[in-house]
C-alpha atoms as a PDB file:
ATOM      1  CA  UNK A   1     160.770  -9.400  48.518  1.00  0.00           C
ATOM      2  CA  UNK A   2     158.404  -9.166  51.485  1.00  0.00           C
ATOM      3  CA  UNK A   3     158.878 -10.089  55.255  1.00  0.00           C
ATOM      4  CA  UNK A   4     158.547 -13.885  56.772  1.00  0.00           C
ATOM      5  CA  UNK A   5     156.687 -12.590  60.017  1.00  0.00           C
ATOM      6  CA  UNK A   6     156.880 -16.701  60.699  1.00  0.00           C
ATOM      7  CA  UNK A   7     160.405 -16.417  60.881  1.00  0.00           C
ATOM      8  CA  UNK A   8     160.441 -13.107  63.034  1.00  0.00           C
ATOM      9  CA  UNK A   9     158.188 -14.403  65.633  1.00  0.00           C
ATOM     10  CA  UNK A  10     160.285 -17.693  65.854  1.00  0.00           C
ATOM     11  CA  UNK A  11     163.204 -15.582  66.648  1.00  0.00           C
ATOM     12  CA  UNK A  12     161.223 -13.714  69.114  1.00  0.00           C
ATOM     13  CA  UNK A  13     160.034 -16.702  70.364  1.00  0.00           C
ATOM     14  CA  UNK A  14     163.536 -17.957  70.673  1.00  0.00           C
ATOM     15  CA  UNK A  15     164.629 -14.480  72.352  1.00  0.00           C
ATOM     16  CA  UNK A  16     162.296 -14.434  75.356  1.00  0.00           C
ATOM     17  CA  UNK A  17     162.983 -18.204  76.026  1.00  0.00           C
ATOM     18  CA  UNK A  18     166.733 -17.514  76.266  1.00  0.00           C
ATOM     19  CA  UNK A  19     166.350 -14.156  78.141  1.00  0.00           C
ATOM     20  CA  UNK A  20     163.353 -14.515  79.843  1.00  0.00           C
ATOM     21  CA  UNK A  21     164.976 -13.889  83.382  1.00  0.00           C
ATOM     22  CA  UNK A  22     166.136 -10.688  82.131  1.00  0.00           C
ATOM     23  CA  UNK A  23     162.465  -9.807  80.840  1.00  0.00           C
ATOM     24  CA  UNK A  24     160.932 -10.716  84.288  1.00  0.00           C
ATOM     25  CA  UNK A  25     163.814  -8.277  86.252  1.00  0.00           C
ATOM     26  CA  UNK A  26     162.799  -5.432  83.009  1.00  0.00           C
ATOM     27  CA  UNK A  27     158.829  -5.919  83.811  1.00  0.00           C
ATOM     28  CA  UNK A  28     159.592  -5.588  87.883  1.00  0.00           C
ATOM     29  CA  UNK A  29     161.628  -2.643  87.235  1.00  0.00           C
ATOM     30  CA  UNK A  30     159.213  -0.676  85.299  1.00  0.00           C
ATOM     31  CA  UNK A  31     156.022  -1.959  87.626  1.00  0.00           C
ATOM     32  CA  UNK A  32     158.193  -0.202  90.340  1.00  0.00           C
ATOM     33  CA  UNK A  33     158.321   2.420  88.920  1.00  0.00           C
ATOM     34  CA  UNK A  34     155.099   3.242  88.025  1.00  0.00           C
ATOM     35  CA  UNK A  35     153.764   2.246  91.290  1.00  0.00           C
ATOM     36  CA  UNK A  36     156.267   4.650  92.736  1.00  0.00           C
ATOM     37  CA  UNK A  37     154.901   7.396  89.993  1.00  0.00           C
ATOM     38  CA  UNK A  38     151.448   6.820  89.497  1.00  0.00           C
ATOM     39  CA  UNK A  39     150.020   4.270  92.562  1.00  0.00           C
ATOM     40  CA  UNK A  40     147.421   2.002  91.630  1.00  0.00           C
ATOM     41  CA  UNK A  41     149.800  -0.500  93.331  1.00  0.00           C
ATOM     42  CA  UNK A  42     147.318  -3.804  93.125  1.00  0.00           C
ATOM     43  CA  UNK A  43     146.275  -3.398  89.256  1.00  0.00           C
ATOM     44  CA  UNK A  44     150.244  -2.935  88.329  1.00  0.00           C
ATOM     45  CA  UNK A  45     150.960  -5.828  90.077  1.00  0.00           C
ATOM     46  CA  UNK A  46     147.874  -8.088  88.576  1.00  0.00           C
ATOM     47  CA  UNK A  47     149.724  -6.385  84.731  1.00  0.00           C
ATOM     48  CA  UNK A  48     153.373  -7.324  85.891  1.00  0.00           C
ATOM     49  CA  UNK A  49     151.924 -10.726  86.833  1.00  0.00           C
ATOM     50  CA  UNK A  50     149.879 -11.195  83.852  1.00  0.00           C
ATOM     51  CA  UNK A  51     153.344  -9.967  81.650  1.00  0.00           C
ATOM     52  CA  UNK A  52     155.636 -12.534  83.726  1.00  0.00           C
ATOM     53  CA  UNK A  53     152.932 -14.952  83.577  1.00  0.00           C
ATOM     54  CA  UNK A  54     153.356 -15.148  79.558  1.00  0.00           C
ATOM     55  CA  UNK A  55     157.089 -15.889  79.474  1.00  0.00           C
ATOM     56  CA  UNK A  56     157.865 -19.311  79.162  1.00  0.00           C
ATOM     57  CA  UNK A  57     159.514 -21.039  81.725  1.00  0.00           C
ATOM     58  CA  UNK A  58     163.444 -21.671  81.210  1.00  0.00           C
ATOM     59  CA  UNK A  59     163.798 -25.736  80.408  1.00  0.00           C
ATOM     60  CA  UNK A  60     164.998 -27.647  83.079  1.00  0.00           C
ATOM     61  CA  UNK A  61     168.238 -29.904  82.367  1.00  0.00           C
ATOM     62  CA  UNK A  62     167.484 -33.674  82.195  1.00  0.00           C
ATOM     63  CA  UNK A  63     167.455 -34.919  86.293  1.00  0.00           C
ATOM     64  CA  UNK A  64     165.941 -31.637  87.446  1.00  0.00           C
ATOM     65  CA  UNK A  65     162.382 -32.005  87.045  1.00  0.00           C
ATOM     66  CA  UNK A  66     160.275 -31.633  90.622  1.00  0.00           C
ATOM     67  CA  UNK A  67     160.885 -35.165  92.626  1.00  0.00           C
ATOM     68  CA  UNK A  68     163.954 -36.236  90.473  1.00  0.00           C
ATOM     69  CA  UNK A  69     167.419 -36.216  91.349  1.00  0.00           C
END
């Protein structure tokens, strides 16, 4: 009786997808405040960036894409 990791990280995987707006606000929040705390206001921005950068964008519906409508 051990733990599927492969079936964690799909869920995971399937949890930032579907929330990944509400990550984004989370990782702005807390770069806020740690500017606010501790300064160093360019390298927490390049680590928020870096953060937001690895959250997949949300799908677009069919008709959406750039140049289609």
């Amino acid at each position: 009786m051990g733990i599927d990791f492969d079936d964690l990280k799909k869920k995971a995987e399937d949890l930032v997808k579907e929330h990944g707006d509400q990550i984004e606000s989370g990782v702005d929040k807390a770069a806020g405040f740690a500017k606010d705390r501790f300064g160093h206001d360019e390298t927490v921005d390049k680590v928020a960036d870096k953060i937001k950068g690895m959250i997949p964008e949300e799908p677009k519906p069919s008709g959406e894409e750039s140049g289609q409508a």
